[in-house]
N, C-alpha and C. Protein backbone atom coordinates (compact mmCIF):
# COMPACT_ATOMS: atom_id res chain seq x y z
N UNK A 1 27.97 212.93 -55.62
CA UNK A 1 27.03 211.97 -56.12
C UNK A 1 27.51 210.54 -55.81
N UNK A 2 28.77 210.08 -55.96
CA UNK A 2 29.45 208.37 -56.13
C UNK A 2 29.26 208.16 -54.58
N UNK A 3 29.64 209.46 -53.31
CA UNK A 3 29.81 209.70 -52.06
C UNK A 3 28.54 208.55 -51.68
N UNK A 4 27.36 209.79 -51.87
CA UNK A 4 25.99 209.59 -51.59
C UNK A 4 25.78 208.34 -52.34
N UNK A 5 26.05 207.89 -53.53
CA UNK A 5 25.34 206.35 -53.75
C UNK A 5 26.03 205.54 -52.60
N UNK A 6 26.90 205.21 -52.23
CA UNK A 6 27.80 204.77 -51.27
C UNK A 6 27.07 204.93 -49.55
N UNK A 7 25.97 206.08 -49.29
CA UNK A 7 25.32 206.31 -47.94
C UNK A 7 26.12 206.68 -46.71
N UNK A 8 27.30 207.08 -47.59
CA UNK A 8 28.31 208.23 -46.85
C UNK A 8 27.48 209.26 -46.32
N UNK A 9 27.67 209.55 -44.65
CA UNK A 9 27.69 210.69 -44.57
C UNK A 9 28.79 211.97 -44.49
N UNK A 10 28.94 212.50 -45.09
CA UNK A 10 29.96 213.86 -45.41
C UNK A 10 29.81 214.98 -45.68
N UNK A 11 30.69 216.26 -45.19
CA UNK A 11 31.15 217.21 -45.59
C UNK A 11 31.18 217.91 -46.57
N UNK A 12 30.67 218.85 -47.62
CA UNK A 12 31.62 219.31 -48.98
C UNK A 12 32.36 220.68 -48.15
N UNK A 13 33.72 221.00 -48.29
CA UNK A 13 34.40 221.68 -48.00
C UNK A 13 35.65 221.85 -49.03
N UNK A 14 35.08 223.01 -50.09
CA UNK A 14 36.11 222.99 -51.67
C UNK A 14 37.59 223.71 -50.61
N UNK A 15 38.54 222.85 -51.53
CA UNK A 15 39.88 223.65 -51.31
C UNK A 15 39.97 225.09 -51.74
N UNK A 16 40.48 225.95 -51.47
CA UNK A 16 40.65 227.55 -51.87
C UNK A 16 42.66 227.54 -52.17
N UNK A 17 42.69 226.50 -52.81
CA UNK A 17 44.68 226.24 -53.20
C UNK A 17 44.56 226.80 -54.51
N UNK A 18 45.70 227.51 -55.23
CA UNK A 18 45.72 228.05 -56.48
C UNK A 18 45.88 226.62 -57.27
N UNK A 19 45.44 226.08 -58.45
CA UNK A 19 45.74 224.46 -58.84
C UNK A 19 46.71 225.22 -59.87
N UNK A 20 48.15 225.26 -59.48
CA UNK A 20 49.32 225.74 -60.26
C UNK A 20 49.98 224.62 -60.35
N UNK A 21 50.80 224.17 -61.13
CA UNK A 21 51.19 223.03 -61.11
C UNK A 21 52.72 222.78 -62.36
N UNK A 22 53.53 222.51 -62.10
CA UNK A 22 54.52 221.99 -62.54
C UNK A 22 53.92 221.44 -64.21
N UNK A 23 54.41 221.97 -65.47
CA UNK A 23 53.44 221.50 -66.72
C UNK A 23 54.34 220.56 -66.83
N UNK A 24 55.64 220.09 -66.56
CA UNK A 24 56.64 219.28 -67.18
C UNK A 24 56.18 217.78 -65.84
N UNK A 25 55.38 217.78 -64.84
CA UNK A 25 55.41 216.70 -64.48
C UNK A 25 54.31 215.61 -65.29
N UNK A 26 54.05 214.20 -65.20
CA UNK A 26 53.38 213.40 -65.88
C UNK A 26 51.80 213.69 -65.50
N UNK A 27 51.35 213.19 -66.03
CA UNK A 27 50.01 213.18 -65.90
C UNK A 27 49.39 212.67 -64.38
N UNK A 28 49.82 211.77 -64.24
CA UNK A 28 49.26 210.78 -62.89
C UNK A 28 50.23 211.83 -61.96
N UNK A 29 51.55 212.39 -61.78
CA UNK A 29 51.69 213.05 -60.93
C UNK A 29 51.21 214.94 -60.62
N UNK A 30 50.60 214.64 -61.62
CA UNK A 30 49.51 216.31 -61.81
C UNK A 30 48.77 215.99 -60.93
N UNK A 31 47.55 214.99 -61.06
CA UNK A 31 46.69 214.31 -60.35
C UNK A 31 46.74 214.17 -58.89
N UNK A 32 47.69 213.36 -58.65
CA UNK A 32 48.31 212.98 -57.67
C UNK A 32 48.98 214.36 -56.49
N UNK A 33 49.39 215.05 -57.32
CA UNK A 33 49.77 216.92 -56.06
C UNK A 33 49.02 217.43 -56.20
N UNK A 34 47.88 217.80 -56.70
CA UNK A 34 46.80 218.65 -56.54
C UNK A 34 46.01 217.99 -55.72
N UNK A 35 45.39 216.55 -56.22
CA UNK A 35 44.19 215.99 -55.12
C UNK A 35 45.06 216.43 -53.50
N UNK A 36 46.47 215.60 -53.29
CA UNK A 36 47.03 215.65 -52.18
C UNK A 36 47.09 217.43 -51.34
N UNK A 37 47.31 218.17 -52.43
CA UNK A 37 47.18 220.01 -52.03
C UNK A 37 45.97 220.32 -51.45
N UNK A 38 44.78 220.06 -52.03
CA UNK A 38 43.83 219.46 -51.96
C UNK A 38 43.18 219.28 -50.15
N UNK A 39 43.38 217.88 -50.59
CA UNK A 39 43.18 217.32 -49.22
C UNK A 39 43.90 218.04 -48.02
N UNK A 40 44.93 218.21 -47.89
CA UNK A 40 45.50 219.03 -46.89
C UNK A 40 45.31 220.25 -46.69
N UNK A 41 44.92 221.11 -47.89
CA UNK A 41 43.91 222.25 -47.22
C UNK A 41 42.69 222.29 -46.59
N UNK A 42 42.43 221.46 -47.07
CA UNK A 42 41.02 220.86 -46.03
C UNK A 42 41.34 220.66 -44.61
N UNK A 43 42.40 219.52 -44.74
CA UNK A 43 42.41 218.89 -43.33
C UNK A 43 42.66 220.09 -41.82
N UNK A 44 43.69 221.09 -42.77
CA UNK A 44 43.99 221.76 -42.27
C UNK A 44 43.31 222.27 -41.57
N UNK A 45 41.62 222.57 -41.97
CA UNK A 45 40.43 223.39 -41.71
C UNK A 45 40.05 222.48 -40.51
N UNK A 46 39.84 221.27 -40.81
CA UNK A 46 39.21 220.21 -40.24
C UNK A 46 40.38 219.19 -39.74
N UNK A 47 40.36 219.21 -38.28
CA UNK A 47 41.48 218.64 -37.98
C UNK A 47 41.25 217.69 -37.33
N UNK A 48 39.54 217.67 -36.73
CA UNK A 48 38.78 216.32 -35.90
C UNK A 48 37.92 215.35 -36.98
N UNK A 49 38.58 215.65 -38.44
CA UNK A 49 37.57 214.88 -39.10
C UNK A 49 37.88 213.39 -39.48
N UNK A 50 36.90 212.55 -39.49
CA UNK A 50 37.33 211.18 -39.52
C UNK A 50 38.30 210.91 -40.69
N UNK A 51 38.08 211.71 -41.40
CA UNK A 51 39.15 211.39 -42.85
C UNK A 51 39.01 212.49 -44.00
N UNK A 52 39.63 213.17 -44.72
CA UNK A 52 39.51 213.97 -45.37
C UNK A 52 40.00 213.52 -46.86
N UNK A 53 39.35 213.65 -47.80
CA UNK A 53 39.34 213.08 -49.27
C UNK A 53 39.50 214.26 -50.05
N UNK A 54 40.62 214.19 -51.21
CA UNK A 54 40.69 215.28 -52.18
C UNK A 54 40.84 214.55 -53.57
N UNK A 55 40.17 214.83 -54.77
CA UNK A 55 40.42 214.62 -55.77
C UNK A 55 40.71 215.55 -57.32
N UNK A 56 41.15 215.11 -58.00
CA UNK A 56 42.07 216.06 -58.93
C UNK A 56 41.76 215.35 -60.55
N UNK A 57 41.17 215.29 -61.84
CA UNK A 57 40.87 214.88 -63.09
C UNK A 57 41.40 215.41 -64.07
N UNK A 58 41.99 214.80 -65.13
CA UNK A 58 42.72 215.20 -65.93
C UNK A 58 42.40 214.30 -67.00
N UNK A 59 41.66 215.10 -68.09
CA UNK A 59 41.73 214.01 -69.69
C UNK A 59 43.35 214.42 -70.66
N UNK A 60 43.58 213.38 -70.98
CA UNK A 60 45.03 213.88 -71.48
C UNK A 60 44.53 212.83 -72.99
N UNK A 61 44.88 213.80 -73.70
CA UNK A 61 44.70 213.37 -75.97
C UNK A 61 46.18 213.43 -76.14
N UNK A 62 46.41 212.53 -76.95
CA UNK A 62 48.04 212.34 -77.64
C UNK A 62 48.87 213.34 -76.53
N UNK A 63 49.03 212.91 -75.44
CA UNK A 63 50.14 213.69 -74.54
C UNK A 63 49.79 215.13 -73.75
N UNK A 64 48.63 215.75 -74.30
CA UNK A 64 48.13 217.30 -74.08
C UNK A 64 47.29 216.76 -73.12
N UNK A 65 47.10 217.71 -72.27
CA UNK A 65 46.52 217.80 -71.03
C UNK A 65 45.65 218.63 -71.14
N UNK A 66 43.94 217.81 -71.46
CA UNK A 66 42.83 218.89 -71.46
C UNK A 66 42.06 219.22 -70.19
N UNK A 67 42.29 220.71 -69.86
CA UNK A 67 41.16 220.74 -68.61
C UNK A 67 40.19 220.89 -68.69
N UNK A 68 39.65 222.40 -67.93
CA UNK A 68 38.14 222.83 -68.23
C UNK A 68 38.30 223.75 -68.91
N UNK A 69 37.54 223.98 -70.31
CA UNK A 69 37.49 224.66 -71.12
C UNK A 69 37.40 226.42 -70.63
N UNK A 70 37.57 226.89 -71.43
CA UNK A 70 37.74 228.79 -70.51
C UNK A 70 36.33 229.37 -71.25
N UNK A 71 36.18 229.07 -72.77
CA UNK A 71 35.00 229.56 -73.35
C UNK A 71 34.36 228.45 -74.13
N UNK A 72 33.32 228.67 -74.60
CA UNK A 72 32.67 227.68 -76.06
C UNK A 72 33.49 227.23 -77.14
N UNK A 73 33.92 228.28 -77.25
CA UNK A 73 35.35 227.97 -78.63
C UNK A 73 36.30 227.21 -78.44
N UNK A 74 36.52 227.15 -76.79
CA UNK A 74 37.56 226.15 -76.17
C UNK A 74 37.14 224.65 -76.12
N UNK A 75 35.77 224.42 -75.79
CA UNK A 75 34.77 223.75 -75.45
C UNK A 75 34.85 222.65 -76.86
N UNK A 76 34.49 223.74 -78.15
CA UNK A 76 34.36 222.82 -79.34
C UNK A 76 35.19 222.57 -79.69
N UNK A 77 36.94 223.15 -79.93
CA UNK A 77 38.18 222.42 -80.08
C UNK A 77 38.67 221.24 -79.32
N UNK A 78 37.87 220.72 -78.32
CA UNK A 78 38.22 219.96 -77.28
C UNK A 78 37.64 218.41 -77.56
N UNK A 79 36.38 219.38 -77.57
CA UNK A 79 35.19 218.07 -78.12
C UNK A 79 35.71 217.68 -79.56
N UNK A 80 35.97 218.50 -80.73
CA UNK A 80 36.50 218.11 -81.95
C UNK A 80 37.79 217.33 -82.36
N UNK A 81 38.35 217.53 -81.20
CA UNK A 81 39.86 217.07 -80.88
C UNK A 81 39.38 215.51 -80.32
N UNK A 82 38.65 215.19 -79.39
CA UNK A 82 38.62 213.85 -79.07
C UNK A 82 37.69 212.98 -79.71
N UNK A 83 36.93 213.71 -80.46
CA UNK A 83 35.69 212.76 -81.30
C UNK A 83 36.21 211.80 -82.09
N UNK A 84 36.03 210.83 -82.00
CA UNK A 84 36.16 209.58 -83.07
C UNK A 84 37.53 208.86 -82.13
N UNK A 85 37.93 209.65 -81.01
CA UNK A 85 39.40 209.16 -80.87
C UNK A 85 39.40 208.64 -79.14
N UNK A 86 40.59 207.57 -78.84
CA UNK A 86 40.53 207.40 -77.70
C UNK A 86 41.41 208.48 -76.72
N UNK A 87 41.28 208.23 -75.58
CA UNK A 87 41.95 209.90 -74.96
C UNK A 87 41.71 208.71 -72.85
N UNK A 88 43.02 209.14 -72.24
CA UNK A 88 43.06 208.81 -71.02
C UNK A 88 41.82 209.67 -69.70
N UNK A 89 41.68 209.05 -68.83
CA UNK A 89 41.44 209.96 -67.75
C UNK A 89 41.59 209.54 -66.84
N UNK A 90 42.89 210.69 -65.96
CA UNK A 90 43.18 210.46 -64.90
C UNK A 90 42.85 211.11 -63.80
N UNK A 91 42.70 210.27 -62.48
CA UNK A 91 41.81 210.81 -61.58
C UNK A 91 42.57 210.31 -59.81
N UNK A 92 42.76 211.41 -59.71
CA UNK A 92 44.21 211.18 -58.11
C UNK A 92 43.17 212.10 -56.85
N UNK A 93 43.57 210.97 -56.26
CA UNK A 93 43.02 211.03 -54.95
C UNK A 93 43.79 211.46 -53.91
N UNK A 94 43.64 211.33 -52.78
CA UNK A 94 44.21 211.73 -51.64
C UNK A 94 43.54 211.34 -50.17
N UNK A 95 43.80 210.39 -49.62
CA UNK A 95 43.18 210.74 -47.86
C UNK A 95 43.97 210.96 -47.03
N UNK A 96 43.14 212.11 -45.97
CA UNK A 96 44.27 212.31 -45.03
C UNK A 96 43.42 211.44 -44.07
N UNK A 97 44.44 210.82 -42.61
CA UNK A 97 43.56 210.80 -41.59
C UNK A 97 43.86 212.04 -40.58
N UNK A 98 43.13 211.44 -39.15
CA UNK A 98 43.44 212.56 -38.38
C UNK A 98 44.61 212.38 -37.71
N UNK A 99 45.32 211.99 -37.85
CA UNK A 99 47.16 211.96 -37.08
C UNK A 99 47.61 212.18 -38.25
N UNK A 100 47.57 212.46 -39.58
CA UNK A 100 48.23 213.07 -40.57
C UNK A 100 48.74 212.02 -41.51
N UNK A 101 48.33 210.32 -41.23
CA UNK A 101 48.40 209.45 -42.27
C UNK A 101 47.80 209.28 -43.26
N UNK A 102 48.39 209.50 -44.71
CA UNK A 102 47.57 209.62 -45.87
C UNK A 102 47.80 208.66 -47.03
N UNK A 103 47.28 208.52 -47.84
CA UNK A 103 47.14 207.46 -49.21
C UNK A 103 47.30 208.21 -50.32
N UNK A 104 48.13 208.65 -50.90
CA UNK A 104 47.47 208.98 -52.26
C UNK A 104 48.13 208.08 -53.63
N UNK A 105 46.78 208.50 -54.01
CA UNK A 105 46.96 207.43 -55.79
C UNK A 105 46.47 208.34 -56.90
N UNK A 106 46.17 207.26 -57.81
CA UNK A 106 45.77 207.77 -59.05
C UNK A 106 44.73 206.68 -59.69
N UNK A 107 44.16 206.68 -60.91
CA UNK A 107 43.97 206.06 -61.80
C UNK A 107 43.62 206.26 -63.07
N UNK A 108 43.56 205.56 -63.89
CA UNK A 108 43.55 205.69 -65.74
C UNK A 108 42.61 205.21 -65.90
N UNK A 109 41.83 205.75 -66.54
CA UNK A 109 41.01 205.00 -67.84
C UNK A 109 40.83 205.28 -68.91
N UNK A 110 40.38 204.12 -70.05
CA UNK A 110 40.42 204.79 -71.15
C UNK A 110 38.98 205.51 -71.68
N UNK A 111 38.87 206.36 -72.58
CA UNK A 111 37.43 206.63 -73.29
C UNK A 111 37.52 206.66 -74.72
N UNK A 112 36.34 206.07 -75.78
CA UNK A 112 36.37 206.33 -76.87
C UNK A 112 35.45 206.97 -76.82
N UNK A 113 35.47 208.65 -77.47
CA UNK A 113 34.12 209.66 -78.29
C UNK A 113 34.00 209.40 -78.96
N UNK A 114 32.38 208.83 -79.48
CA UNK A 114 31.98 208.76 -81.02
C UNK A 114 32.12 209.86 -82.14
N UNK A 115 32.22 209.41 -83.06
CA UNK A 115 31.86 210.68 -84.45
C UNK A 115 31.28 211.75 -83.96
N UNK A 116 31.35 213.11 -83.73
CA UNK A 116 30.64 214.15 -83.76
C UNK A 116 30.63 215.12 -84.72
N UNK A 117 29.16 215.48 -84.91
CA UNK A 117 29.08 216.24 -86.03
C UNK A 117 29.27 217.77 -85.48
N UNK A 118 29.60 219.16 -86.25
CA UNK A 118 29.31 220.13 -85.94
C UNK A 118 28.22 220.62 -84.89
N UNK A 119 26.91 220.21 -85.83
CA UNK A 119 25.93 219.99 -84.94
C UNK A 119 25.42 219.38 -83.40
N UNK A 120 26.16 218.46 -83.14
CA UNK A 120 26.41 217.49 -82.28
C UNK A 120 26.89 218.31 -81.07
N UNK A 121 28.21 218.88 -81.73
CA UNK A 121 28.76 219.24 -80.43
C UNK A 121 28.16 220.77 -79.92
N UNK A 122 27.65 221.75 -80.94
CA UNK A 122 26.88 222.98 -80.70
C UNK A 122 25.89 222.69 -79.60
N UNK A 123 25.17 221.43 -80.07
CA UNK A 123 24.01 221.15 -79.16
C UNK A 123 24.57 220.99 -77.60
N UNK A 124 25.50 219.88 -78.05
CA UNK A 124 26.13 219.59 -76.38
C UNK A 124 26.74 220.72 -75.99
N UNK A 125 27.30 221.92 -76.18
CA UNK A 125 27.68 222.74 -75.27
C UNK A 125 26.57 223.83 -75.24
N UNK A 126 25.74 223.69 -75.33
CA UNK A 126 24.78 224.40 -75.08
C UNK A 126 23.63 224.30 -74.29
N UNK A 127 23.67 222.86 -73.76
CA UNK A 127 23.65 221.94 -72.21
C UNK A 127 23.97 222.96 -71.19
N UNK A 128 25.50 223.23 -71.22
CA UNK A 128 26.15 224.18 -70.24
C UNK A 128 26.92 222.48 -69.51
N UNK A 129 26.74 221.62 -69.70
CA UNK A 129 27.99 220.66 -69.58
C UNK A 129 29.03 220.87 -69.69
N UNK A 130 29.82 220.80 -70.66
CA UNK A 130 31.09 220.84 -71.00
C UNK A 130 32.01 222.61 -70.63
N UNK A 131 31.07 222.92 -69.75
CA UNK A 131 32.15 224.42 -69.41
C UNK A 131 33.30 224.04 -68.05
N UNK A 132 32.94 223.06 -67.20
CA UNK A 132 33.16 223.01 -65.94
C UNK A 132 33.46 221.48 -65.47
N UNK A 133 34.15 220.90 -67.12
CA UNK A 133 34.07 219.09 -66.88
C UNK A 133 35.92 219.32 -67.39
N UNK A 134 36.87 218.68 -67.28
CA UNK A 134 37.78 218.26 -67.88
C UNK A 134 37.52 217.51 -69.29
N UNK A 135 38.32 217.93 -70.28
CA UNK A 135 37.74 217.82 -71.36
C UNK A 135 36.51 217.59 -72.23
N UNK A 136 35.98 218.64 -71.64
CA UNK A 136 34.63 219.10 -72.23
C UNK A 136 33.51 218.51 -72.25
N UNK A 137 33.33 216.76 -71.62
CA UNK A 137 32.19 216.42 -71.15
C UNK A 137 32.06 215.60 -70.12
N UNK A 138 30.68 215.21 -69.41
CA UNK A 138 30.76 215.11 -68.06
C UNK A 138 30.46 213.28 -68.63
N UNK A 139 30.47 212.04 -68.40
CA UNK A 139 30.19 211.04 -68.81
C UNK A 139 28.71 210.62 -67.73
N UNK A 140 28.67 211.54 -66.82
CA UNK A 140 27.61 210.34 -66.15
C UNK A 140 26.13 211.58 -66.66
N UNK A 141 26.68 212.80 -66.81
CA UNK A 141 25.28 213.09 -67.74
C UNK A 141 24.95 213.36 -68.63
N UNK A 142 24.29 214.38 -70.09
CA UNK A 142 24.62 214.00 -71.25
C UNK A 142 25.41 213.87 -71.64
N UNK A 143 26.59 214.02 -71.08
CA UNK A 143 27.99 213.09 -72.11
C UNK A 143 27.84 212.33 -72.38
N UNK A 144 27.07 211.41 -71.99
CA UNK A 144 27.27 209.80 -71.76
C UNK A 144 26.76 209.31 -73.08
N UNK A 145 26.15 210.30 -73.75
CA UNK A 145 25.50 209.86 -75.41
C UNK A 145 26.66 210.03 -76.18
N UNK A 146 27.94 210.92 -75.95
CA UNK A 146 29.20 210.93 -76.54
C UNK A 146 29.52 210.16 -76.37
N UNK A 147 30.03 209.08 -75.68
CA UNK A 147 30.81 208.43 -75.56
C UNK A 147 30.33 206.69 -76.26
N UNK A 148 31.62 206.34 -77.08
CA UNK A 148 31.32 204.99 -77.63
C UNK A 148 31.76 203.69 -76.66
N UNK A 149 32.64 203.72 -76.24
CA UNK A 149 33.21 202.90 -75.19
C UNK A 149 34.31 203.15 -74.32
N UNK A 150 34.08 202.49 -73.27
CA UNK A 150 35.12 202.59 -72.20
C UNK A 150 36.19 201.58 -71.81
N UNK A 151 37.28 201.63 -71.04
CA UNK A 151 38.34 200.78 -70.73
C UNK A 151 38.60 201.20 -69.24
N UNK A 152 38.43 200.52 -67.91
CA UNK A 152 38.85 200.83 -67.12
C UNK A 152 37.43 201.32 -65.96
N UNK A 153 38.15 201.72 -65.00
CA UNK A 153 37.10 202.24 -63.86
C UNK A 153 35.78 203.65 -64.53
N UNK A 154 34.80 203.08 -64.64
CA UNK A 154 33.55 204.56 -64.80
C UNK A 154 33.67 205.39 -63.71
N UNK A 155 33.60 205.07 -62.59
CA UNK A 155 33.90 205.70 -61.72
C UNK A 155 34.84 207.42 -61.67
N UNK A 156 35.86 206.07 -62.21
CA UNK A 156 37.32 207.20 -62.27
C UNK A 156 36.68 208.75 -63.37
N UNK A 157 36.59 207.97 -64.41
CA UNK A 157 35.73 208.97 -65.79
C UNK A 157 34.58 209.95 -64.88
N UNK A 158 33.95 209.45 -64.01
CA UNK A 158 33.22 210.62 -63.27
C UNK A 158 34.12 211.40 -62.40
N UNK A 159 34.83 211.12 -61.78
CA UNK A 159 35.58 211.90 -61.18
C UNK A 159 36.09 211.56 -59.82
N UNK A 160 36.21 209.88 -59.15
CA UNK A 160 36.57 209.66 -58.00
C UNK A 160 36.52 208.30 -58.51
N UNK A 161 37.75 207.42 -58.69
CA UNK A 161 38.02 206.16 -58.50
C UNK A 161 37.65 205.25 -57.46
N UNK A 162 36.53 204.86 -57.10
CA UNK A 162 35.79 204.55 -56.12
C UNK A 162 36.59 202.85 -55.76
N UNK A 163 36.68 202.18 -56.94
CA UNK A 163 37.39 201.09 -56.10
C UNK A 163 38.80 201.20 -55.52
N UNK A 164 39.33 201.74 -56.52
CA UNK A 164 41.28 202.44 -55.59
C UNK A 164 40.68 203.32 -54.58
N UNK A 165 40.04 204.27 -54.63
CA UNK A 165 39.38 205.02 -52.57
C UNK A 165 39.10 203.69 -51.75
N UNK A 166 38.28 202.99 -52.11
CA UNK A 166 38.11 202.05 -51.03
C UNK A 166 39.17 201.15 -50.62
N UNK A 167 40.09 200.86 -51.36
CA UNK A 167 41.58 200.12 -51.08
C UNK A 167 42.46 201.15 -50.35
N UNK A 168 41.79 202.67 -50.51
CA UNK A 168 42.96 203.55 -49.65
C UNK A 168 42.51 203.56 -48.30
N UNK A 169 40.63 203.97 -48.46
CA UNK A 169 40.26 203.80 -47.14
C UNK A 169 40.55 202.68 -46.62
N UNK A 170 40.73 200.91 -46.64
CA UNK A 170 40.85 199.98 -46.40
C UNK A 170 42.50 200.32 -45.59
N UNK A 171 43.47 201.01 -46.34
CA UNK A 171 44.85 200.70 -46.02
C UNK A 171 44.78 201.80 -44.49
N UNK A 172 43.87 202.90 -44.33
CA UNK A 172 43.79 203.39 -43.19
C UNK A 172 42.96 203.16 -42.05
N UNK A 173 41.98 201.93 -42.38
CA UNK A 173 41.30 200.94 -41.28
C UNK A 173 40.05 201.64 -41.21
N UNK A 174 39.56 202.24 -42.40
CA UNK A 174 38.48 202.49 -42.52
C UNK A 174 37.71 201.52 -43.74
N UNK A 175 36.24 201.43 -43.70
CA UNK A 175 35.75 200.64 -44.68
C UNK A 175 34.44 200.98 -44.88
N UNK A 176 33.29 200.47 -45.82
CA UNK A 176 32.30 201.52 -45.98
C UNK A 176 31.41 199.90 -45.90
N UNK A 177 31.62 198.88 -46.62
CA UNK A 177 31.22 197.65 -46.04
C UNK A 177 32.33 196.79 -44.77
């Protein structure tokens, strides 16, 4: 979706990498080896492509690292856990080019979830949102009624830090303006 507002033309080609990962590394470097695992399984596929992009999201509450929920029950401990409270999201990128020069980063932002009631959150996972989002909701669609305020890139909160990509594409002599 951020691709296409942008009038990118591109590829979708999902990685098939197990996302196993080291639990004792930081947050931004979770981010940061998966998008990069990521991207290089791709490239691998695609070896004439002008540039290959991987990204990796992670909401992290008091230190815990929430992903995508496994069931509903997971879903509403998640959502109940961040309601009323602020909580990070980090979001690591990766470009490869085609001689094998790459960028990778990260970025933070913050989110506040409003008050949710029981009710509240039954309704929202019953959307079918929050099965397949990192911590249980998506912000650019009905999440976006969860959420009280933000700190940092929206972008990132959807799932691709669009101004740090364009400073990566920039550092590999690519540009979109």
């Amino acid at each position: 979706m951020l691709l296409t507002q942008l009038g990118l033309t591109f590829t979708i080609d999902p990685s098939t990498i197990d996302e196993v990962i080291d639990a004792a590394l930081a947050p931004a470097g979770i981010v940061e080896t998966l998008a990069d695992q990521k991207a290089a399984d791709v490239a691998a596929r695609h070896p004439d492509a002008d540039l290959v992009l991987g990204a990796d999201t992670i909401v992290v509450l008091d230190e815990r690292k929430l992903g995508k929920p496994t069931d509903r029950a997971e879903a509403a401990r998640m959502l109940r856990g961040i309601a009323g409270r602020w909580h990070q999201v980090y979001t690591g990128y990766s470009l490869i080019a085609p001689g094998g020069e790459r960028v990778v980063g990260h970025a933070i932002s913050d989110v506040r979830i409003r008050d949710l009631s029981d009710a509240e959150i039954e309704a929202y996972i019953n959307t079918g949102e929050p099965m397949d989002k990192a911590g249980s909701y998506a912000i650019q669609e009905v999440g976006t009624l969860l959420v009280a305020e933000i700190k940092g890139c929206y972008t990132n909160i959807v799932g691709l830090p669009l101004p740090s990509v364009d400073a990566a594409w920039r550092a590999l002599g690519w540009s979109v303006i």
